[in-house]
Protein backbone atom coordinates (compact mmCIF):
# COMPACT_ATOMS: atom_id res chain seq x y z
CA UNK A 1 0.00 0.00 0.00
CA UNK A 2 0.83 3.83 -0.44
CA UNK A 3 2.94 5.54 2.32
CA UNK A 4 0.71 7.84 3.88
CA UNK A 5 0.89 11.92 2.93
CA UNK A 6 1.55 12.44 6.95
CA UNK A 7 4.03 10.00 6.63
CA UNK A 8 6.45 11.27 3.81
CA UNK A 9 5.80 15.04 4.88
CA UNK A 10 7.28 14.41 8.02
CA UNK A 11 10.42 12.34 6.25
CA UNK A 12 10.86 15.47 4.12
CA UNK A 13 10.51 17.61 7.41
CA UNK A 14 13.63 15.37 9.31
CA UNK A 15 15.77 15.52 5.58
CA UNK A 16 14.95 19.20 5.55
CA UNK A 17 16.51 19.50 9.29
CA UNK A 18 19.33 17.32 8.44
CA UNK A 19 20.60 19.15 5.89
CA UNK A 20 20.24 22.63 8.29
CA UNK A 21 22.13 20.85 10.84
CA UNK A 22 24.97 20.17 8.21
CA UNK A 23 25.13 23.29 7.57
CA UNK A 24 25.16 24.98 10.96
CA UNK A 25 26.84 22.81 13.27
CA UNK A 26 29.39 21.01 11.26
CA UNK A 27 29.56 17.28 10.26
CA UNK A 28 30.86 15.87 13.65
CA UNK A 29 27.60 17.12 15.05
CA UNK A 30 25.16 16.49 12.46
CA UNK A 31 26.57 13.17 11.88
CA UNK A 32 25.29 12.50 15.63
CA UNK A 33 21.71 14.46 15.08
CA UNK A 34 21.54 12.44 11.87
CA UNK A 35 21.86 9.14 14.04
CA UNK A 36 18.97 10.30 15.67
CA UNK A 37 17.28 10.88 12.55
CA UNK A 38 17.54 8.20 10.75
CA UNK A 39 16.43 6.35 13.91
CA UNK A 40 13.60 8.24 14.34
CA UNK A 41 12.57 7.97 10.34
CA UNK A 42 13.09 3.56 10.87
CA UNK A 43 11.06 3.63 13.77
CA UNK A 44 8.47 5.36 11.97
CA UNK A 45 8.54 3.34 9.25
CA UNK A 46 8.92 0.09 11.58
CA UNK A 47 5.41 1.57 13.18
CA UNK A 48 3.40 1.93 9.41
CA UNK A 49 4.48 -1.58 8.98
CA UNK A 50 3.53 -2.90 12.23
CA UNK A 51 0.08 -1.22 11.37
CA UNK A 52 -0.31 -2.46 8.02
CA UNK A 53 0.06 -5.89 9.34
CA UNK A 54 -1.97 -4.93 12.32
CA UNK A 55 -5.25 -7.26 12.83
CA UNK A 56 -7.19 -4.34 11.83
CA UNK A 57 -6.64 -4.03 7.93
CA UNK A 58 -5.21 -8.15 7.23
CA UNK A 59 -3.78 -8.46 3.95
CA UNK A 60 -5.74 -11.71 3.28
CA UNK A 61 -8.83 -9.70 3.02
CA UNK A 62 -7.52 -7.15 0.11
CA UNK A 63 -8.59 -10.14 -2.45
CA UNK A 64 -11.79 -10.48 -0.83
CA UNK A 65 -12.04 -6.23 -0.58
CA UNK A 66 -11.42 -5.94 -4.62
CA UNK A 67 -13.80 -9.40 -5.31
CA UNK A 68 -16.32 -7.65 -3.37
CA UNK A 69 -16.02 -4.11 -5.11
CA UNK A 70 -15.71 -5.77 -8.66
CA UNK A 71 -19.32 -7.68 -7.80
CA UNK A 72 -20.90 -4.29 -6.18
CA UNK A 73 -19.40 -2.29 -9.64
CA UNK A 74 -21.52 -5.47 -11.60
CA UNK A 75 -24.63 -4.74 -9.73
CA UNK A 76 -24.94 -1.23 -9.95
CA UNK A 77 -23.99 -2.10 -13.86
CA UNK A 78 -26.83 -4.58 -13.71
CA UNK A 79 -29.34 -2.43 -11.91
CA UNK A 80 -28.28 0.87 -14.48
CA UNK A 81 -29.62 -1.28 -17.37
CA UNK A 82 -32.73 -2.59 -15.73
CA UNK A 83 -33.70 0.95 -15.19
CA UNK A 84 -33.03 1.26 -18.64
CA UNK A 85 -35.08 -1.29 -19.88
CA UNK A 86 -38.01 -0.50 -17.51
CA UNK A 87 -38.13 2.98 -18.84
CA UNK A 88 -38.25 1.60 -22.37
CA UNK A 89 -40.71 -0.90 -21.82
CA UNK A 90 -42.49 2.26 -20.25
CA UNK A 91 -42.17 4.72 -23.48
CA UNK A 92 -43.49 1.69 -25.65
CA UNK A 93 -46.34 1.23 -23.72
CA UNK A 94 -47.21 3.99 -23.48
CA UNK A 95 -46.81 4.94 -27.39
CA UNK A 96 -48.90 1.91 -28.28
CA UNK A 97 -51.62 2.59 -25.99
CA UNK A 98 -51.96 6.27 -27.91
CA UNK A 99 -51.95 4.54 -30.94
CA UNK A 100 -54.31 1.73 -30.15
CA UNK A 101 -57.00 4.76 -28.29
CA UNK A 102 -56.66 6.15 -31.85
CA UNK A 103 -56.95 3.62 -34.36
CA UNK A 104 -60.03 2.05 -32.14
CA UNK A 105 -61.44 5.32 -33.34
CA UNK A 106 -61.23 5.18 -36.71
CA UNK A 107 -63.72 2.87 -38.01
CA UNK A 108 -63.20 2.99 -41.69
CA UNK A 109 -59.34 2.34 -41.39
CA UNK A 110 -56.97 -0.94 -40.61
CA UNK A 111 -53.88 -0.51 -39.33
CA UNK A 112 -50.78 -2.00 -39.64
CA UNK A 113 -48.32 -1.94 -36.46
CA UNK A 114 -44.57 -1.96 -36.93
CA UNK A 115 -41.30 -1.27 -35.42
CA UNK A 116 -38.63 0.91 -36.92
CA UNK A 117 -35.65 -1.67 -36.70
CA UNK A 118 -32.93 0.93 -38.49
CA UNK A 119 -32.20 3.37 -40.49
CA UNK A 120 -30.77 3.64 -44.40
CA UNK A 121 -27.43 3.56 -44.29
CA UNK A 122 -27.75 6.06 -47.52
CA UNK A 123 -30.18 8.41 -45.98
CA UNK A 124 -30.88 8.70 -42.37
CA UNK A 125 -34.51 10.00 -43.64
CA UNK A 126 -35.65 6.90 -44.20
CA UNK A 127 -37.08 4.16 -41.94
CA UNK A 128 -36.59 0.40 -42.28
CA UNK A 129 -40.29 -1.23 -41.01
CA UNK A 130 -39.84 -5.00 -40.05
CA UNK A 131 -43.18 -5.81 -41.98
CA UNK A 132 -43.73 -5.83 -45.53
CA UNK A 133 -45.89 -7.13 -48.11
CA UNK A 134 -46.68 -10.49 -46.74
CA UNK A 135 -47.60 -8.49 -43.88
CA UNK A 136 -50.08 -6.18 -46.05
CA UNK A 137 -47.68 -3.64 -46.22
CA UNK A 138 -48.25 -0.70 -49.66
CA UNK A 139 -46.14 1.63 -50.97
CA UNK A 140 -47.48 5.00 -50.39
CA UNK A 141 -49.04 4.05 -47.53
CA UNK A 142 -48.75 6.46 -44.39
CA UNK A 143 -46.90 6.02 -41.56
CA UNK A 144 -48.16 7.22 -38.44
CA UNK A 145 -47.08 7.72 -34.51
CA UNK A 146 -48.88 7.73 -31.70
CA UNK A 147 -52.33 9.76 -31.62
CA UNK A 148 -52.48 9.71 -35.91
CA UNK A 149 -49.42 12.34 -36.16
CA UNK A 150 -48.14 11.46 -40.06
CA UNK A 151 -44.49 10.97 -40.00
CA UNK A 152 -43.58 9.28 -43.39
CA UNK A 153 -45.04 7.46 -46.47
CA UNK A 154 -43.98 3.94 -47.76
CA UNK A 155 -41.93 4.27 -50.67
CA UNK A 156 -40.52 0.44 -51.68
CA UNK A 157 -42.03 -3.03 -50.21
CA UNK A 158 -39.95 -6.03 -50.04
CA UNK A 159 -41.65 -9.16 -48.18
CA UNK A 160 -41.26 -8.77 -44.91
CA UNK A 161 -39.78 -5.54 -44.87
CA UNK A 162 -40.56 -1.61 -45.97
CA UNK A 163 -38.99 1.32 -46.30
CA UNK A 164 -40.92 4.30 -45.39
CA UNK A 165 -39.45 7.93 -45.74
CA UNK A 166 -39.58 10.72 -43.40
CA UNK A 167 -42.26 13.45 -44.57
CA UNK A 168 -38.81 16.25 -43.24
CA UNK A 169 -36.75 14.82 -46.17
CA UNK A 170 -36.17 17.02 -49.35
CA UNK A 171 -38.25 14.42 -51.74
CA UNK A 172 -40.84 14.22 -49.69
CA UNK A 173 -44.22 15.16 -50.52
CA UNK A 174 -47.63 15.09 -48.56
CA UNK A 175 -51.06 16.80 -49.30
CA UNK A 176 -51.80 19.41 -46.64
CA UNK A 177 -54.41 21.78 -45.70
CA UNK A 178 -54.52 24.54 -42.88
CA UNK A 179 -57.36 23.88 -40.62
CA UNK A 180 -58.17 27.54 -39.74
CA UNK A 181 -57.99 28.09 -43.22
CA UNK A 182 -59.54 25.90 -47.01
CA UNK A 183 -56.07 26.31 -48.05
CA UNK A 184 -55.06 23.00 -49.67
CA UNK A 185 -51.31 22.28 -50.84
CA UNK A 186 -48.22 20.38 -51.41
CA UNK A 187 -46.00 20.11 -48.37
CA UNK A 188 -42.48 19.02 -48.85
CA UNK A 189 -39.74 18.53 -46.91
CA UNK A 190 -37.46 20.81 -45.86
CA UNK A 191 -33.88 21.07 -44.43
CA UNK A 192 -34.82 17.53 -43.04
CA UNK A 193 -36.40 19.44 -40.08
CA UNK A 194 -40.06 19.93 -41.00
CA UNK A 195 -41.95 20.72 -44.20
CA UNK A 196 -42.79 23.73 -46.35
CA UNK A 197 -46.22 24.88 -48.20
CA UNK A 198 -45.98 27.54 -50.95
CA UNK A 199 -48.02 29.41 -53.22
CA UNK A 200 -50.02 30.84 -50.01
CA UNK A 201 -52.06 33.78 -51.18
CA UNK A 202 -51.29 37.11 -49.24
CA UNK A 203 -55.02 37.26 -47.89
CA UNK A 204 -54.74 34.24 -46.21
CA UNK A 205 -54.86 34.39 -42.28
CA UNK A 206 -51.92 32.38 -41.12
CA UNK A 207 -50.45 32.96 -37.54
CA UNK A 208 -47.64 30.77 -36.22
CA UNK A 209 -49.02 27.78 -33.92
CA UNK A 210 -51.62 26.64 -36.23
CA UNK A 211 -52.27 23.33 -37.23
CA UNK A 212 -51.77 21.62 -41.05
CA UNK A 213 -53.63 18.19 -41.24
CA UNK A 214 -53.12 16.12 -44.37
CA UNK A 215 -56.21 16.88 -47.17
CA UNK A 216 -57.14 13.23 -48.20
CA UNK A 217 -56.19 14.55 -52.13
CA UNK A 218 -53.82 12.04 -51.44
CA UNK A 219 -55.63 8.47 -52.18
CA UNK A 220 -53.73 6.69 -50.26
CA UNK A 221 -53.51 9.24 -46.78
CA UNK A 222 -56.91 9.72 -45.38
CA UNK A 223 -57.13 13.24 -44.37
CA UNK A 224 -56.84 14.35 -41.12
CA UNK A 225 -53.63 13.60 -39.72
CA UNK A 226 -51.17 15.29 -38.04
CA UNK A 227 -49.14 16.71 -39.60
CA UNK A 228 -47.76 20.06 -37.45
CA UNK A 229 -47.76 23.04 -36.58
CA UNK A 230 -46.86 26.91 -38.59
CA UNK A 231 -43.49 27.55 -37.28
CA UNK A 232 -42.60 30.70 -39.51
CA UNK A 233 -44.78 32.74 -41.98
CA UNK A 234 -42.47 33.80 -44.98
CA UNK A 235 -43.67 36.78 -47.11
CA UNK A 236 -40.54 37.97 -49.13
CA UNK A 237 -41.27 41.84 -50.43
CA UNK A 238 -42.61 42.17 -53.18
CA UNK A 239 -43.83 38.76 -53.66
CA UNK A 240 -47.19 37.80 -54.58
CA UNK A 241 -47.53 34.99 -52.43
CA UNK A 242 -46.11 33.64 -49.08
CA UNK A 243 -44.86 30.34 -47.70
CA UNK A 244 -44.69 28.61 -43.78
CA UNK A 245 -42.50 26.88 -42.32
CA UNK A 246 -43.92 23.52 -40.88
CA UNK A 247 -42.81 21.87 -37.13
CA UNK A 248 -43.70 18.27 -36.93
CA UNK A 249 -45.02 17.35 -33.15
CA UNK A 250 -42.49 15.13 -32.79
CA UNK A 251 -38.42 14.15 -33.12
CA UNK A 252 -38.30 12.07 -35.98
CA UNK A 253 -35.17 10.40 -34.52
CA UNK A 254 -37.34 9.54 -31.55
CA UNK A 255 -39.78 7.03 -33.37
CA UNK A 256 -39.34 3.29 -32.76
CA UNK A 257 -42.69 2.28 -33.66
CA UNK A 258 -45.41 3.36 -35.85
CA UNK A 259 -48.46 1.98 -37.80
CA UNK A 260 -49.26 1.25 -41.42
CA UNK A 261 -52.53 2.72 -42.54
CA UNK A 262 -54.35 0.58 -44.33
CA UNK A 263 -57.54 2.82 -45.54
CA UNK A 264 -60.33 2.21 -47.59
CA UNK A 265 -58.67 2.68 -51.26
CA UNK A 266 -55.81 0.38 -50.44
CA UNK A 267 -57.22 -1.69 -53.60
CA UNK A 268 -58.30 1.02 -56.36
């Protein structure tokens, strides 16, 4: 074990003197005072080791000490990732009880529950579904999260597995509508952040916070889901018309699972 801080202060304390006494008294007498001090330093290290090997700290138990550390260290370790898991299972509960309240509301629509299992390795905007057409899965389906909040359309089906991109990517496209206002339009992606709607005439009322619900011009996206919320009103002077700036509800990178809607003109 370490020698003590108290320990080697006072050793540097007694060299300190030594070399004061050498220098004030002459060697004949230092050489005696240094007798004394090196006496004084061995019995103080004599007394550390006496302690060490004192009944009170036994060196047989330092194995026993570490084992016992190592196996508290493992069930912390152990206890960090249960709390983890519990407040997992927790979030996915409570994301599939949303979704199950709302789809046990819409009568006229099937659903299709998935789990995001990765992400393109080309694009990070797109989600990789672990069902797929033997599982009923369509492209240009919609994906949705939680309480019907739109988050991406299906763009390729294999058989068990889809690929559905993020309605914040650049080629993205939805049908939206303002619901203060019978505004209907394209909403595309934009800066892989949220979505943008153009061509807004200047007389339209628009304030930031309002909601944008998808139309249902879209054959295969009902209308009516969420899509977000105005985030920014753009009017550039002396342009005829203005755009906004849309805010998704939620973090995209957030989503682990989501439903397929399966609506009414699935087969047309």
């Amino acid at each position: 074990m370490p020698i003590s801080r108290a320990l080697l202060a006072r050793i540097f304390l007694i060299i300190i003197g030594a070399g004061f006494a050498v220098y004030f008294i002459g060697a004949s007498v230092a050489g005696t005072y240094l007798g004394h001090v090196f006496n004084s330093v061995q019995a103080s290290l004599y007394s550390a080791t006496t302690w060490f090997q004192s009944d009170d700290i036994p060196f047989g138990d330092v194995k026993k000490l570490v084992e016992e550390n190592n196996l508290l260290k493992e069930v912390l370790e152990n206890k960090s990732l249960e709390s983890i898991a519990v407040q997992q299972f927790r979030k996915e509960n409570s994301v599939l009880l949303d979704m199950l309240a709302f789809q046990h509301s819409q009568k006229d629509l099937s659903f299709l529950n998935a789990r995001v299992v990765g992400r393109d390795p080309l694009n990070n905007n797109i989600l990789l579904l672990d069902k797929g057409a033997s599982d009923g899965a369509r492209e240009g389906s919609a994906v949705i999260y939680r309480e019907g909040i739109i988050v991406a359309k299906i763009i390729s089906v294999q058989k068990t597995v889809s690929r559905a991109l993020l309605l914040s990517d650049s080629q993205s496209e939805i049908a939206a509508v303002l619901v203060n206002e019978p505004i209907d339009k394209i909403a595309r992606g934009f800066r892989k952040t949220g979505l943008r709607m153009e061509l807004i005439p200047l007389g339209v009322n628009i304030s930031r916070g309002d909601i944008v619900v998808t139309s249902g011009l879209d054959p295969s996206v009902p209308e009516g889901f969420y899509v977000g919320n105005v985030a920014e009103v753009i009017h550039e002077q002396g342009a005829s018309f203005k755009s906004i700036l849309v805010a998704p509800p939620v973090n995209y990178s957030h989503i682990d699972i989501v439903a397929i809607v399966q609506n009414q003109y699935e087969n047309l």
